[in-house]
PDB file of N, CA and C in Angstrom:
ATOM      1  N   UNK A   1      -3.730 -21.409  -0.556  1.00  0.00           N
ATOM      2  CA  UNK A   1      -3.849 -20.271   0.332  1.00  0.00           C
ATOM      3  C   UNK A   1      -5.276 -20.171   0.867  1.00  0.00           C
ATOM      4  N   UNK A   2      -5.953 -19.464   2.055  1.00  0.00           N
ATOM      5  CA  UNK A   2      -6.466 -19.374   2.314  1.00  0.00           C
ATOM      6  C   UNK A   2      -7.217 -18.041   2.476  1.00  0.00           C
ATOM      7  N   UNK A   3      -8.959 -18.316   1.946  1.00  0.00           N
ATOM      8  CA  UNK A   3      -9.069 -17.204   1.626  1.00  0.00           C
ATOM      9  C   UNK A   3     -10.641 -16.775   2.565  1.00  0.00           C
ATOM     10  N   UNK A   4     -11.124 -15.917   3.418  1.00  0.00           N
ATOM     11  CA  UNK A   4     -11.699 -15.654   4.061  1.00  0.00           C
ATOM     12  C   UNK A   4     -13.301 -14.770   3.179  1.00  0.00           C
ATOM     13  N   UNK A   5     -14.291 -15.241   4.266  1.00  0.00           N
ATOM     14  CA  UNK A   5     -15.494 -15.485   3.706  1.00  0.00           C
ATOM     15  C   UNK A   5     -15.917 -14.141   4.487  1.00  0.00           C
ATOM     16  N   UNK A   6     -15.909 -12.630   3.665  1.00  0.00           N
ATOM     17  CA  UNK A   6     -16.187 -11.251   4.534  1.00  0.00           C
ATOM     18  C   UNK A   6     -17.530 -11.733   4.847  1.00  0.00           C
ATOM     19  N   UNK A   7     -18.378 -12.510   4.508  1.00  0.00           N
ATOM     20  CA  UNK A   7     -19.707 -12.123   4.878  1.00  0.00           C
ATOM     21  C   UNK A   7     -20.119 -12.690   6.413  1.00  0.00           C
ATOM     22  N   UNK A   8     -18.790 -14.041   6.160  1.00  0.00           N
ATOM     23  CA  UNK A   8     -19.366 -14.920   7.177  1.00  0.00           C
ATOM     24  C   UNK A   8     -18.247 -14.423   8.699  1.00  0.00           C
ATOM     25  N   UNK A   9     -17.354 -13.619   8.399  1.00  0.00           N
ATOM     26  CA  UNK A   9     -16.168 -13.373   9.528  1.00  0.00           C
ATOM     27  C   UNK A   9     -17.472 -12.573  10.364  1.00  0.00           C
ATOM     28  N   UNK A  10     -16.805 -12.525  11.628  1.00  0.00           N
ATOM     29  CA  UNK A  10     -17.545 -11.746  12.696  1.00  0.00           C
ATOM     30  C   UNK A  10     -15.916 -11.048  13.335  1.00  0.00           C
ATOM     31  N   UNK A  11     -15.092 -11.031  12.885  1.00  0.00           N
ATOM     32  CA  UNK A  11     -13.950 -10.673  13.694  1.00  0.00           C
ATOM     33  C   UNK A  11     -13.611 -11.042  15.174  1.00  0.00           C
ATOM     34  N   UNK A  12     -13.812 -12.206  14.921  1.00  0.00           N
ATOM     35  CA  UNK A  12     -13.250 -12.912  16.532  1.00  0.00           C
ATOM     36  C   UNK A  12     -11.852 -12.399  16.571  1.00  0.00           C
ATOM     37  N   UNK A  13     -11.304 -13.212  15.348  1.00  0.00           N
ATOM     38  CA  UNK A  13      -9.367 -12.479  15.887  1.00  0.00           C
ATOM     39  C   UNK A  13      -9.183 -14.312  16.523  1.00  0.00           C
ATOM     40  N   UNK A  14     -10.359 -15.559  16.296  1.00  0.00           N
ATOM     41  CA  UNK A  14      -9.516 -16.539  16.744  1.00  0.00           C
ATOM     42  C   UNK A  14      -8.443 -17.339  15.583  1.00  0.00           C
ATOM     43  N   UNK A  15      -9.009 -16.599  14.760  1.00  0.00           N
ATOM     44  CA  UNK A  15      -8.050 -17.386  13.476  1.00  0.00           C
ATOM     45  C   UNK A  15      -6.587 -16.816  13.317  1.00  0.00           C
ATOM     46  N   UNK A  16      -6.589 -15.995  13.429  1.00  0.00           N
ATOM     47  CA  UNK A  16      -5.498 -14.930  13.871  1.00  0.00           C
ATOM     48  C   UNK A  16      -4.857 -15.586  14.710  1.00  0.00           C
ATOM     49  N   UNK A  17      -4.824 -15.591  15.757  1.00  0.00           N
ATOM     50  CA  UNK A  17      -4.266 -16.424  16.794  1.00  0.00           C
ATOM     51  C   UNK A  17      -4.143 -17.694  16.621  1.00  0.00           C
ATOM     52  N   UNK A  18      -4.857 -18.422  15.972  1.00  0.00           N
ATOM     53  CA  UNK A  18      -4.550 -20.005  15.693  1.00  0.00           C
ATOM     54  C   UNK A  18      -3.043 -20.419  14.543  1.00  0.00           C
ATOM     55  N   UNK A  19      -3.767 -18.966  14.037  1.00  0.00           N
ATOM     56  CA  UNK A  19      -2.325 -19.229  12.656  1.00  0.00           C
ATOM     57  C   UNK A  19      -1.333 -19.068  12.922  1.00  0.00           C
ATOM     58  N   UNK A  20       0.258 -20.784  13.016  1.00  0.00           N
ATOM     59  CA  UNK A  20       0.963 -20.228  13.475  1.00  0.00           C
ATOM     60  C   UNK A  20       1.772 -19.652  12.609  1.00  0.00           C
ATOM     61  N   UNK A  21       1.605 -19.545  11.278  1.00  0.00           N
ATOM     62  CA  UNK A  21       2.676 -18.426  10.591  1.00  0.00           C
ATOM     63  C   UNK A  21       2.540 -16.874   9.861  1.00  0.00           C
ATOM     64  N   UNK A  22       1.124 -16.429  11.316  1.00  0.00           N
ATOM     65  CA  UNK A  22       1.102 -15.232  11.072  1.00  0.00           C
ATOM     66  C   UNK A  22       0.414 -14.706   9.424  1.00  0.00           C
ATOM     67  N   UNK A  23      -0.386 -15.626   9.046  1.00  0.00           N
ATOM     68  CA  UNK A  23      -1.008 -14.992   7.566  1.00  0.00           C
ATOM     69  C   UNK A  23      -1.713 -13.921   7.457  1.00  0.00           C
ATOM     70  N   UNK A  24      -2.409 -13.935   8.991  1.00  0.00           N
ATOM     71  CA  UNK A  24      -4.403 -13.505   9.411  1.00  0.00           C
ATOM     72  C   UNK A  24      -3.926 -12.242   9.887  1.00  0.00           C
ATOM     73  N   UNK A  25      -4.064 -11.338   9.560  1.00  0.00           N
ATOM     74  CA  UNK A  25      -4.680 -10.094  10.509  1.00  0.00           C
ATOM     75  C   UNK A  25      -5.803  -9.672  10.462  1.00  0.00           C
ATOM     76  N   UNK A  26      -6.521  -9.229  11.961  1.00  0.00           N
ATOM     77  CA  UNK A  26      -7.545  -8.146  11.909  1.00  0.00           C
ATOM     78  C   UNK A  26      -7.502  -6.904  11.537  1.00  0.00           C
ATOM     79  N   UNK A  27      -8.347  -6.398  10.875  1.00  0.00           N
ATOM     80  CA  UNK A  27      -8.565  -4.812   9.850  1.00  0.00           C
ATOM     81  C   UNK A  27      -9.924  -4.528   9.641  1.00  0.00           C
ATOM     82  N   UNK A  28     -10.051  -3.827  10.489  1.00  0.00           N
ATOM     83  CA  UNK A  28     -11.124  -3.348  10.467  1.00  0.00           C
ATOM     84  C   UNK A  28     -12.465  -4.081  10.840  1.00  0.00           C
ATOM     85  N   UNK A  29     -11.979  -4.887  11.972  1.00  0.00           N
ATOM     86  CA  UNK A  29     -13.002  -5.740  12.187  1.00  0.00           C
ATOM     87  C   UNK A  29     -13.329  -7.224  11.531  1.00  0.00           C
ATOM     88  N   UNK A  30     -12.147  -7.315  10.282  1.00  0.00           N
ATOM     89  CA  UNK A  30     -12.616  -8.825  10.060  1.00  0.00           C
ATOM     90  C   UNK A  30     -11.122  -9.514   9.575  1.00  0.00           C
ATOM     91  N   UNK A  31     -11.033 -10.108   9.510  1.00  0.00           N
ATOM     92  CA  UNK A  31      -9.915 -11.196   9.581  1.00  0.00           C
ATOM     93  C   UNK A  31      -9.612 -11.371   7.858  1.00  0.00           C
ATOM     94  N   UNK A  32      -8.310 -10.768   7.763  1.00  0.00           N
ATOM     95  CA  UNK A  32      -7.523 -10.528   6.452  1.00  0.00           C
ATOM     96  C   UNK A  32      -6.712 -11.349   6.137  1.00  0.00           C
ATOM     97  N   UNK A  33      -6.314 -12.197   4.772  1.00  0.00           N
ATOM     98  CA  UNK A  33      -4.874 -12.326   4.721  1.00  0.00           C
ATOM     99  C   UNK A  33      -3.875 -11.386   4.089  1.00  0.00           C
ATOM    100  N   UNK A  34      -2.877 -11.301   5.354  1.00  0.00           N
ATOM    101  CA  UNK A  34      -2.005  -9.973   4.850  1.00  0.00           C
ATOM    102  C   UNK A  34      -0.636 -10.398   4.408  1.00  0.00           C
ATOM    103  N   UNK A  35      -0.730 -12.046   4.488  1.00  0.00           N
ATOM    104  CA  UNK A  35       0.807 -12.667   4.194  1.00  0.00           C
ATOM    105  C   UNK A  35       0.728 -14.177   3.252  1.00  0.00           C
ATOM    106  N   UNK A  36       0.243 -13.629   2.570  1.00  0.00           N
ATOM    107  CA  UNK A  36      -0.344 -15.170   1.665  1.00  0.00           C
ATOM    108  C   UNK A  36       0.720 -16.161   1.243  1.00  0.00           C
ATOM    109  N   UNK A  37       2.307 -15.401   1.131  1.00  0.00           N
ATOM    110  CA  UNK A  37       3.562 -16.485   0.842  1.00  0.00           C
ATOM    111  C   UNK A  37       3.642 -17.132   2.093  1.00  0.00           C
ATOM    112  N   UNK A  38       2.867 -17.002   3.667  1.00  0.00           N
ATOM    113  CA  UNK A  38       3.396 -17.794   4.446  1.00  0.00           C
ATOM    114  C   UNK A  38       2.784 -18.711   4.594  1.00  0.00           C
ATOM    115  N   UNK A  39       1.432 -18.545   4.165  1.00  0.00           N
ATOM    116  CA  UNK A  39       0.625 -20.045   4.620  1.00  0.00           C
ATOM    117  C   UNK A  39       1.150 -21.652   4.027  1.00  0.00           C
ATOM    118  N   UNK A  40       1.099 -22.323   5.064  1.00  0.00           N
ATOM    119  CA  UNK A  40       1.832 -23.546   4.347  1.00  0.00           C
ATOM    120  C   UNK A  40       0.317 -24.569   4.836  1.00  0.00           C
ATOM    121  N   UNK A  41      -0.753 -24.221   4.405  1.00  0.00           N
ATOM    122  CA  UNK A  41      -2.151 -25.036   4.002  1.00  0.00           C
ATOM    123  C   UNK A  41      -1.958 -26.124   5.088  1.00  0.00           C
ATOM    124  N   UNK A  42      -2.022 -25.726   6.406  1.00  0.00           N
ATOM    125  CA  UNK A  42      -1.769 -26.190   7.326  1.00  0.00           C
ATOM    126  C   UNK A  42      -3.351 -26.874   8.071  1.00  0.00           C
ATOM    127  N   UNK A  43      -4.384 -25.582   7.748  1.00  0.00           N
ATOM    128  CA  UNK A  43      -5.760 -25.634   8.462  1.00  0.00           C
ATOM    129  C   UNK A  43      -6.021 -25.419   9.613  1.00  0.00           C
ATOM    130  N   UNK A  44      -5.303 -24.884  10.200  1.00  0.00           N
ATOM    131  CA  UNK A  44      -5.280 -24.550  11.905  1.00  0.00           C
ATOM    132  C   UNK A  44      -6.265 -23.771  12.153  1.00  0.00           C
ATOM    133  N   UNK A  45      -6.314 -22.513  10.943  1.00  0.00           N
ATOM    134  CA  UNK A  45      -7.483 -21.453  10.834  1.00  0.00           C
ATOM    135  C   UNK A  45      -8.515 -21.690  10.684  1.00  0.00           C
ATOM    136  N   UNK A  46      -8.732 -22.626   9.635  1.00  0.00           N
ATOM    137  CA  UNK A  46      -9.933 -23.374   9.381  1.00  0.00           C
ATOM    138  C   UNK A  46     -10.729 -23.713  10.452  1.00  0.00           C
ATOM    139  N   UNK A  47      -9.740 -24.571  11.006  1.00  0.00           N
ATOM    140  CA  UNK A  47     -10.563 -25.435  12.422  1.00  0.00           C
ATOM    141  C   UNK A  47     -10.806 -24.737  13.508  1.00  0.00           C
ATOM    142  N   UNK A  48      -9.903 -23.761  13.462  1.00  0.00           N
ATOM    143  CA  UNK A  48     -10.479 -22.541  14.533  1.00  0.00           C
ATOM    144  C   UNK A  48     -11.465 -21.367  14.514  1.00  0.00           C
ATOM    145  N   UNK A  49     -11.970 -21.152  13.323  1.00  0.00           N
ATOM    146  CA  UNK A  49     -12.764 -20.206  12.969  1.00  0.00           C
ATOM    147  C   UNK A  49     -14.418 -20.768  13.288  1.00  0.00           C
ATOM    148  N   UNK A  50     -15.055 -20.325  14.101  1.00  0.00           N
ATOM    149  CA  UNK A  50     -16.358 -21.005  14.878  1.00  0.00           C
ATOM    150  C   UNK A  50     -17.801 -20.370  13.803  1.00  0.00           C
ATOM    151  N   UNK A  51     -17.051 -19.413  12.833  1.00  0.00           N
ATOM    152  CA  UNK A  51     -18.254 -19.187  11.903  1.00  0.00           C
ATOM    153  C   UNK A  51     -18.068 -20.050  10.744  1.00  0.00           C
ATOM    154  N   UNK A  52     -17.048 -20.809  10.374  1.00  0.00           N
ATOM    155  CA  UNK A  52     -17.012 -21.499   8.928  1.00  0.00           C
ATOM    156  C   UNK A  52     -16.774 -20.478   7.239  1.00  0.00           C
ATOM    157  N   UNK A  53     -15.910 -19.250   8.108  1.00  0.00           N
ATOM    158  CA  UNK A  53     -15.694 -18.125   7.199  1.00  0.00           C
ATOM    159  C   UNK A  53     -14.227 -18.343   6.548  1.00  0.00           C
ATOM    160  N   UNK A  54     -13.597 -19.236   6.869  1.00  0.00           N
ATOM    161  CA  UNK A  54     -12.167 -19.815   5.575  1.00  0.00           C
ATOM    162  C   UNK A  54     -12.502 -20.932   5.096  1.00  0.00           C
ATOM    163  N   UNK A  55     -11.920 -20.654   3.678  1.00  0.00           N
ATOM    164  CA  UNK A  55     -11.659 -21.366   3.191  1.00  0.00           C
ATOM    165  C   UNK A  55     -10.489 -21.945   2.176  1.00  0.00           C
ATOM    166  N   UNK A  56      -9.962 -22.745   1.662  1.00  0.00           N
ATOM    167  CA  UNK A  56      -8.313 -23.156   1.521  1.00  0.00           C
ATOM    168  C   UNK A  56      -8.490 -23.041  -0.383  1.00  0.00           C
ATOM    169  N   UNK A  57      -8.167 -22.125  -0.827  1.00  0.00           N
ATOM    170  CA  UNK A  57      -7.768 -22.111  -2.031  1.00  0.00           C
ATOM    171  C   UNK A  57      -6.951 -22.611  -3.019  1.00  0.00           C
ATOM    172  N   UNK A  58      -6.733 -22.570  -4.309  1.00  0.00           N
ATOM    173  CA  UNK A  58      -6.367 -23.554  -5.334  1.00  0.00           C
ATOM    174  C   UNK A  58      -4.931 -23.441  -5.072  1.00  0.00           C
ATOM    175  N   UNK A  59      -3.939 -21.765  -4.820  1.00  0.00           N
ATOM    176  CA  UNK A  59      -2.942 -21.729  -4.854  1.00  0.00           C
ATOM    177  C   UNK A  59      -2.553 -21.818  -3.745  1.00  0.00           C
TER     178      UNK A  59
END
């Protein structure tokens, strides 16, 4: 799963949009995971995030 770096998000909202199974929401300005059974460790987010604020976790 993928798990987001609060310090390093700036809340673009591009990871959000890159993800296509909907994991990412914005809240409050920074980019959440609000659906962690959907990620299928794909990296789409990864590669789209221009601050280097995800990262892909053990589970």
């Amino acid at each position: 799963m993928v798990k987001i770096i609060e310090g390093k998000c700036e809340g673009c909202g591009v990871c959000v949009k890159a993800c296509p199974f909907g994991v990412l929401e914005l809240i409050n300005g920074k980019a959440v995971v609000v659906h962690p059974e959907n990620c299928r460790k794909c990296g789409a987010c990864i590669r789209a995030c221009p601050n280097n604020a995800i990262e892909m976790g053990g589970n």
